[in-house]
Structure formats: C-alpha cells, structure tokens
PDB file of N, CA and C in Angstrom:
ATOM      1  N   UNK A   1       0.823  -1.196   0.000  1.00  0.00           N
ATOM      2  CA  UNK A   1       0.000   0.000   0.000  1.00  0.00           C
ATOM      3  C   UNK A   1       0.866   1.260   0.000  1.00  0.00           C
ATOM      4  N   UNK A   2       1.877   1.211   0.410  1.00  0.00           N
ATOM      5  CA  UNK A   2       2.873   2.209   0.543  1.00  0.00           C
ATOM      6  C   UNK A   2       3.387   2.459  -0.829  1.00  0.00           C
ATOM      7  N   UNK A   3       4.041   1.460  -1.229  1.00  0.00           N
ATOM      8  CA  UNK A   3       4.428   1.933  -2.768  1.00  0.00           C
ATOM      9  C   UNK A   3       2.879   2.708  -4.132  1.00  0.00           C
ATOM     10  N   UNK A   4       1.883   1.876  -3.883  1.00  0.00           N
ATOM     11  CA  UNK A   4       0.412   3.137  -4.431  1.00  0.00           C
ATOM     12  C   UNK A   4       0.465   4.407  -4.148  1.00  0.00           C
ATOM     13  N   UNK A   5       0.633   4.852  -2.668  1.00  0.00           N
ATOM     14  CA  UNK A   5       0.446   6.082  -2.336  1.00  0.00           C
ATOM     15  C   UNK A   5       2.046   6.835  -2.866  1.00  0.00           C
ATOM     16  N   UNK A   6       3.024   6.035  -2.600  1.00  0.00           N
ATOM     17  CA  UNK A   6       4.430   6.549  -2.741  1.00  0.00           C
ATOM     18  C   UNK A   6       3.650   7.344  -4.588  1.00  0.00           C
ATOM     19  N   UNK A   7       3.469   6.347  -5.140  1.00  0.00           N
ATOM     20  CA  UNK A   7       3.168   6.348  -6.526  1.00  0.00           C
ATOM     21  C   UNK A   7       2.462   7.657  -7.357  1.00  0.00           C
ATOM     22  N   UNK A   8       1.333   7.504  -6.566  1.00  0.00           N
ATOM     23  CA  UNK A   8       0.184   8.775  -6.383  1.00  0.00           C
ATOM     24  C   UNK A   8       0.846   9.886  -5.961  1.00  0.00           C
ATOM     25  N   UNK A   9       1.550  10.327  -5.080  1.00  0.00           N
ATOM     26  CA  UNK A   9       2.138  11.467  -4.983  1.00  0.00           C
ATOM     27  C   UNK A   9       3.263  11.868  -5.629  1.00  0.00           C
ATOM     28  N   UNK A  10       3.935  10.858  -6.832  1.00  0.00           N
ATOM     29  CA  UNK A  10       5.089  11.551  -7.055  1.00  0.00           C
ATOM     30  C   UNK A  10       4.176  12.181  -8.361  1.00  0.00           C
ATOM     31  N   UNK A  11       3.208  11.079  -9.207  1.00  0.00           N
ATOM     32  CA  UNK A  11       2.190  11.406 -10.125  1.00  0.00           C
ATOM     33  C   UNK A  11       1.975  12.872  -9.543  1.00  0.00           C
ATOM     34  N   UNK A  12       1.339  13.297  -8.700  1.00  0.00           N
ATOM     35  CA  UNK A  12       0.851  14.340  -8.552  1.00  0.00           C
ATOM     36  C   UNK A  12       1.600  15.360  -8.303  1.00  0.00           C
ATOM     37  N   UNK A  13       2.523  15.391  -8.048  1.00  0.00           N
ATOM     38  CA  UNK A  13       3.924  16.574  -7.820  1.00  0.00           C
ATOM     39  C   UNK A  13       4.918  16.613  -9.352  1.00  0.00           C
ATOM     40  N   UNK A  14       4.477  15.649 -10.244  1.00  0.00           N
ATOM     41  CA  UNK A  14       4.934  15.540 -11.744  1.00  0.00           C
ATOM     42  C   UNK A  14       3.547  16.677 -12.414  1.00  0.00           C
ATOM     43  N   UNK A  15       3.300  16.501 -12.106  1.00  0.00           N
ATOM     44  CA  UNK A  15       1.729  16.839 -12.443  1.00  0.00           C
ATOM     45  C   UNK A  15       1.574  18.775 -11.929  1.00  0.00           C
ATOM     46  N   UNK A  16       2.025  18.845 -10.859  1.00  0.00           N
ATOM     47  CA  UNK A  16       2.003  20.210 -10.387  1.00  0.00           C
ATOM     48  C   UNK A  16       3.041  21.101 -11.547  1.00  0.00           C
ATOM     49  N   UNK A  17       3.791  20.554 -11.607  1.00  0.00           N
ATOM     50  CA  UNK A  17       5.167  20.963 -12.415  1.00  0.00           C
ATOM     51  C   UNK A  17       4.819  21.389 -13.598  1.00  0.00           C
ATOM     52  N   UNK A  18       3.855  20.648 -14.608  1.00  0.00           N
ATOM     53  CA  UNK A  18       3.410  20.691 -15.837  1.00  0.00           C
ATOM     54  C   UNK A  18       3.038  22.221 -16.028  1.00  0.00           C
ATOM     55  N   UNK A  19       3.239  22.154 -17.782  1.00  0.00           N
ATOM     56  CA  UNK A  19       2.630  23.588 -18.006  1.00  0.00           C
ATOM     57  C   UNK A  19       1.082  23.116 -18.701  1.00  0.00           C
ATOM     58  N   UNK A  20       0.379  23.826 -18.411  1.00  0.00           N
ATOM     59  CA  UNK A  20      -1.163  23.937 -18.848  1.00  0.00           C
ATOM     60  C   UNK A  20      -1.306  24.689 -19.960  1.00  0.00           C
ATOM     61  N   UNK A  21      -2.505  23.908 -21.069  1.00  0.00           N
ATOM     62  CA  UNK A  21      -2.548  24.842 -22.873  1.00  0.00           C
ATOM     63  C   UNK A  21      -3.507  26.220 -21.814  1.00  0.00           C
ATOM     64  N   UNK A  22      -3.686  26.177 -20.534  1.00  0.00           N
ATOM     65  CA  UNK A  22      -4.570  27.739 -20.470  1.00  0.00           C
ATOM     66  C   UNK A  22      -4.348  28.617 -19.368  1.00  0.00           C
ATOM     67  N   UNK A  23      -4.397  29.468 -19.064  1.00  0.00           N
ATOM     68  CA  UNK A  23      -4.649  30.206 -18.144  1.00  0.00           C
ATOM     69  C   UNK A  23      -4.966  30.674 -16.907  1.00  0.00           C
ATOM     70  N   UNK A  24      -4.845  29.755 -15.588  1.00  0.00           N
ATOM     71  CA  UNK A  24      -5.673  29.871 -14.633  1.00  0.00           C
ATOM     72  C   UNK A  24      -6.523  30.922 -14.250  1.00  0.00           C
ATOM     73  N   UNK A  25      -5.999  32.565 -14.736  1.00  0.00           N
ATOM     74  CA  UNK A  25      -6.186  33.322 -14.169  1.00  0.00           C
ATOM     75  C   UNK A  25      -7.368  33.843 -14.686  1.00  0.00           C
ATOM     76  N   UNK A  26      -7.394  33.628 -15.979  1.00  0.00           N
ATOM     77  CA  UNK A  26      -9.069  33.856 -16.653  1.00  0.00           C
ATOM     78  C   UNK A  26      -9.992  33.278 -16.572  1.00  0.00           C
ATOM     79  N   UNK A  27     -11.193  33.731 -16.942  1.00  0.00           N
ATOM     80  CA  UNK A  27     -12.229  33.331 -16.905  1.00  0.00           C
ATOM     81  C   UNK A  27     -13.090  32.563 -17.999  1.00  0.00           C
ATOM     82  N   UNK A  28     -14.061  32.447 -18.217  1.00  0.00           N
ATOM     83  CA  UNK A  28     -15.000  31.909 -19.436  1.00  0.00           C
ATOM     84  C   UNK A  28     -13.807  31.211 -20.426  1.00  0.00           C
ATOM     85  N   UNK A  29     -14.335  31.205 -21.513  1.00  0.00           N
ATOM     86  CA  UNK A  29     -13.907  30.891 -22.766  1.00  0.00           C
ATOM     87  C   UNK A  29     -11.938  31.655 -23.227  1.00  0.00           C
ATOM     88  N   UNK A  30     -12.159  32.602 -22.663  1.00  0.00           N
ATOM     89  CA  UNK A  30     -11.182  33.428 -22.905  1.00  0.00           C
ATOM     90  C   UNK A  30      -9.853  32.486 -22.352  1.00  0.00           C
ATOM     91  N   UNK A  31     -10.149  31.423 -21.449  1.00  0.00           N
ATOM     92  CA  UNK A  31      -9.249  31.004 -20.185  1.00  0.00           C
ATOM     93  C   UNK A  31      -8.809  29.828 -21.344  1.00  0.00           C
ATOM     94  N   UNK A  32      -9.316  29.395 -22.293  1.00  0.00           N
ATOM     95  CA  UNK A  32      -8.827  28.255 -22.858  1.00  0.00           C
ATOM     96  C   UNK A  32      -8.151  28.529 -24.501  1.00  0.00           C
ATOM     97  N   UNK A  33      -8.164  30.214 -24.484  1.00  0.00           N
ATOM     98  CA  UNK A  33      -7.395  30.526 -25.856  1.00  0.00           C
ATOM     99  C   UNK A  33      -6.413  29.644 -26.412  1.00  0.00           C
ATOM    100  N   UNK A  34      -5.264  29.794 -26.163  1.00  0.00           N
ATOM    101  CA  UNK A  34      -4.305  28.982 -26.298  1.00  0.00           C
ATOM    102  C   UNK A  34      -4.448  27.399 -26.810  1.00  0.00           C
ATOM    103  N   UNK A  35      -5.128  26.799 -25.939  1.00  0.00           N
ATOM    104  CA  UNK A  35      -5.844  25.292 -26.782  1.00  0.00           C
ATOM    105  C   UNK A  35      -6.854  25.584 -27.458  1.00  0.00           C
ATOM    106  N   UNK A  36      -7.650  26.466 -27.792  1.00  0.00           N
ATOM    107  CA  UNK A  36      -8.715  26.783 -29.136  1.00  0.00           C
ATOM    108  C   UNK A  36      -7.665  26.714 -30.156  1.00  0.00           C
ATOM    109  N   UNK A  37      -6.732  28.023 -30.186  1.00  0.00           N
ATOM    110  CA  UNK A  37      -5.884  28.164 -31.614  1.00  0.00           C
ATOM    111  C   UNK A  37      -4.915  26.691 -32.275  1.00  0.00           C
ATOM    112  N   UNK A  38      -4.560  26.293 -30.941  1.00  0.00           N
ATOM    113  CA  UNK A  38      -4.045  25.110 -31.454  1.00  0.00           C
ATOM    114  C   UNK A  38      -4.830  23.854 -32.257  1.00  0.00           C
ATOM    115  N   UNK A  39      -5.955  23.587 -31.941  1.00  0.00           N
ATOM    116  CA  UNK A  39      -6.984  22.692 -32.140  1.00  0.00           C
ATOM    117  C   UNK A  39      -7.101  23.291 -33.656  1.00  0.00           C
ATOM    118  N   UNK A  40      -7.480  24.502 -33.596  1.00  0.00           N
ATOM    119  CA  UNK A  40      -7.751  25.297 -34.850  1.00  0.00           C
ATOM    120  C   UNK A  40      -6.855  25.081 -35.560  1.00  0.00           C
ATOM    121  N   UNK A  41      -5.214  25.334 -35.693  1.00  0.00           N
ATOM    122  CA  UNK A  41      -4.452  25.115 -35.944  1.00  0.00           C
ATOM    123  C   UNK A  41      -4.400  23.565 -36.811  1.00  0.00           C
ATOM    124  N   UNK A  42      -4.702  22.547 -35.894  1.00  0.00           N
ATOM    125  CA  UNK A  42      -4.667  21.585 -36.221  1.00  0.00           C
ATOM    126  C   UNK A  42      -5.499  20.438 -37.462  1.00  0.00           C
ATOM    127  N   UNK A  43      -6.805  21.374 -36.698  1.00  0.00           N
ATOM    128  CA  UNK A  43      -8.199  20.996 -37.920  1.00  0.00           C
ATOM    129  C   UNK A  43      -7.582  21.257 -39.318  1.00  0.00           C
ATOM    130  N   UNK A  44      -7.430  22.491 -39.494  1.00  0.00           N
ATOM    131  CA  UNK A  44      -7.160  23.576 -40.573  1.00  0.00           C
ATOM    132  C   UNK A  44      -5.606  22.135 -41.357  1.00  0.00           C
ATOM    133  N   UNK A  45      -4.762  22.193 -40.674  1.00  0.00           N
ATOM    134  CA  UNK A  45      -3.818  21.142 -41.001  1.00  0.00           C
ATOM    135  C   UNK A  45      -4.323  19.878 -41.612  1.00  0.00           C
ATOM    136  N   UNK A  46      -5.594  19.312 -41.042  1.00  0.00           N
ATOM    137  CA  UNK A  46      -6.000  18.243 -41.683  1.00  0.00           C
ATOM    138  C   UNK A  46      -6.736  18.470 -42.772  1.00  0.00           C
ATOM    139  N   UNK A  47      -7.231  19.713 -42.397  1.00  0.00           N
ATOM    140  CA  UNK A  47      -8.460  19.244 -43.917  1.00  0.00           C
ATOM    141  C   UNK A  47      -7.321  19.907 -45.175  1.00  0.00           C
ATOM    142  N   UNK A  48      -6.062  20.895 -44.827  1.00  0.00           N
ATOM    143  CA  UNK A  48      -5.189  20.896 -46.229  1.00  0.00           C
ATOM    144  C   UNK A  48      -4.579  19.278 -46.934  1.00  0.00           C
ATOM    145  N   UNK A  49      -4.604  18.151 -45.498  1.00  0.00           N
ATOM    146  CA  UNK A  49      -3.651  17.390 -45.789  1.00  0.00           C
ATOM    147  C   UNK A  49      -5.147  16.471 -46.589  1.00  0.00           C
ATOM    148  N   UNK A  50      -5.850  16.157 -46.211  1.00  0.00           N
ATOM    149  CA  UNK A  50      -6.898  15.624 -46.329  1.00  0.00           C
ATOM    150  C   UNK A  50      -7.589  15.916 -48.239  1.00  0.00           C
ATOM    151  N   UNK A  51      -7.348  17.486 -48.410  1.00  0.00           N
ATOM    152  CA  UNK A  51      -7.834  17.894 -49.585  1.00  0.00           C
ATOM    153  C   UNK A  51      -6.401  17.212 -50.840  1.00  0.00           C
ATOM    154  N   UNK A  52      -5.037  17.548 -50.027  1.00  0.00           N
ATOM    155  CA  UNK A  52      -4.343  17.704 -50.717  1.00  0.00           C
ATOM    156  C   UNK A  52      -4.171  15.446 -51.079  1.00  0.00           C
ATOM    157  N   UNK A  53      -4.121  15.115 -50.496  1.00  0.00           N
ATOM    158  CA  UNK A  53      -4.159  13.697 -50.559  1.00  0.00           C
ATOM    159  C   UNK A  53      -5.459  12.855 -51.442  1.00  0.00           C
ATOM    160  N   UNK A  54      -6.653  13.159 -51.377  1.00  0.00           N
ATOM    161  CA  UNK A  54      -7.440  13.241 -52.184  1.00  0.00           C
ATOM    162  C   UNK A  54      -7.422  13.843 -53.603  1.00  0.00           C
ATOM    163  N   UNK A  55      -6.930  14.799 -53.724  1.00  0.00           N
ATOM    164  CA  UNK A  55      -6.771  15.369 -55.419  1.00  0.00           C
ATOM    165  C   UNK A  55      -5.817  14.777 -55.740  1.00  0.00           C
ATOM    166  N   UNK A  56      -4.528  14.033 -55.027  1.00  0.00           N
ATOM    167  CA  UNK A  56      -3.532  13.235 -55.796  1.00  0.00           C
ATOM    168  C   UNK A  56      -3.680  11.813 -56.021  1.00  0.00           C
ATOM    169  N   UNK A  57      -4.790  11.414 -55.450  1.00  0.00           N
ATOM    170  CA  UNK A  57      -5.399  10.160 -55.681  1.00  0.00           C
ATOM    171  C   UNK A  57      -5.829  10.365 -56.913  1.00  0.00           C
ATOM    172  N   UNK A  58      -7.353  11.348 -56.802  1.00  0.00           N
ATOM    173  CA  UNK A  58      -7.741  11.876 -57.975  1.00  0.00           C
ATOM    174  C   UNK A  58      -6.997  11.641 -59.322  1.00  0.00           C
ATOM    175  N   UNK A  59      -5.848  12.436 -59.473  1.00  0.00           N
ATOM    176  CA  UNK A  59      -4.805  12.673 -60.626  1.00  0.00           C
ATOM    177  C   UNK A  59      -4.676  11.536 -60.883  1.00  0.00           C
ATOM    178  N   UNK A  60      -4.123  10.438 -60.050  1.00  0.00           N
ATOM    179  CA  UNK A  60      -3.534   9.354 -60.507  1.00  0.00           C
ATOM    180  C   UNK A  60      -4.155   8.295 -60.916  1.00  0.00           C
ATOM    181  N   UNK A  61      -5.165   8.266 -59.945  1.00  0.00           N
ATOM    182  CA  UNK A  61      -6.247   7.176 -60.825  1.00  0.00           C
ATOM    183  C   UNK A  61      -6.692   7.593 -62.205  1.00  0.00           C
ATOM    184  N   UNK A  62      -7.219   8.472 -62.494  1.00  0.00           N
ATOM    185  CA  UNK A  62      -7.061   9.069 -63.491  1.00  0.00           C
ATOM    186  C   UNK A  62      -5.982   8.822 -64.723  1.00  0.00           C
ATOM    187  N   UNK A  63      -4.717   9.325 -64.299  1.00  0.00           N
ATOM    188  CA  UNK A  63      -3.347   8.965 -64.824  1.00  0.00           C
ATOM    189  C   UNK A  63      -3.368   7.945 -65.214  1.00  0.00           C
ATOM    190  N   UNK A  64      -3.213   6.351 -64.207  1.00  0.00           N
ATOM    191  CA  UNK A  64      -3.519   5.563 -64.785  1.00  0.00           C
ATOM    192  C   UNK A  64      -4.222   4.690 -65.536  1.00  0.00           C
ATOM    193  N   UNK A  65      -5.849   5.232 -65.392  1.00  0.00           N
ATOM    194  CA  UNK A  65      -6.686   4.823 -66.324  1.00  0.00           C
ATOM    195  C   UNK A  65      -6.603   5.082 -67.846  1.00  0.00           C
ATOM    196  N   UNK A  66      -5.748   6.311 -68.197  1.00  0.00           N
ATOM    197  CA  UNK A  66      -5.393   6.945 -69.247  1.00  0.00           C
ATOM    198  C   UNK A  66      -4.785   5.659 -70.061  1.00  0.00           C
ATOM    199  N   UNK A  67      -3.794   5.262 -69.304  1.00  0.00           N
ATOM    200  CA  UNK A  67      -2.343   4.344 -70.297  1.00  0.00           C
ATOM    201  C   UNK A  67      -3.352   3.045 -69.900  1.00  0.00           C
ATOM    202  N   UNK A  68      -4.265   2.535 -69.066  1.00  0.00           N
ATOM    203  CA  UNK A  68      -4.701   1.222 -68.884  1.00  0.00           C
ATOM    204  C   UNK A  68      -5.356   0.974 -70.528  1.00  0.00           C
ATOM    205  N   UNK A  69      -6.265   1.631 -70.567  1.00  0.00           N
ATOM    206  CA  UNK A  69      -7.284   1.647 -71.316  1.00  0.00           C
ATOM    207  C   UNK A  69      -7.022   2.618 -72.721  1.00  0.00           C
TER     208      UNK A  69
END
C-alpha cells in the first residue's frame, strides 16, 4: 500500500510541475485561448492534408486509367 500512495504522490507533484494549454487566471472561454488556436491550428492542417491527398489520388487514378485503357 505504501508503494500506491508513494506512486500517487510523485504522479501528482509531476503533475504540479506541468505547463497547462490555459490560463488559470481567466475566466470563461477566454481562459482556454491557447488550446482553441491550437486545435484550430490543427483541424485547418487536416483538412489541407486531407484535400491535398485526395486530389492526388484523384490525378492518378485518373493517370492511370489513361495508359490502362
């Protein structure tokens, strides 16, 4: 039982240390800026990779249907 709790508290003093995506000091919505833009950030990243991976499918199937047929 000693080594759980040993366990649990170092977890939680690892844990104090951490930096947070927000703000403690704000309030509402405003308090979680920082992880909005990133998320945003991130979406925005997929749907370029997402568009851009799809139109090169596109091309190529294409491409190769050209010389198949």
């Amino acid at each position: 039982m000693n080594r759980v709790s040993r366990y649990f508290s170092e977890v939680w003093a690892e844990l104090r240390k951490a930096t947070w995506p927000w703000d403690p000091k704000e309030k509402g919505f405003a308090r979680y800026k920082e992880l909005t833009d990133a998320t945003t950030v991130v979406l925005i990243a997929m749907i370029i990779l997402a568009a851009f991976t799809a139109s090169f499918d596109f091309v190529m199937r294409k491409f190769f249907q050209f010389f198949i047929s």
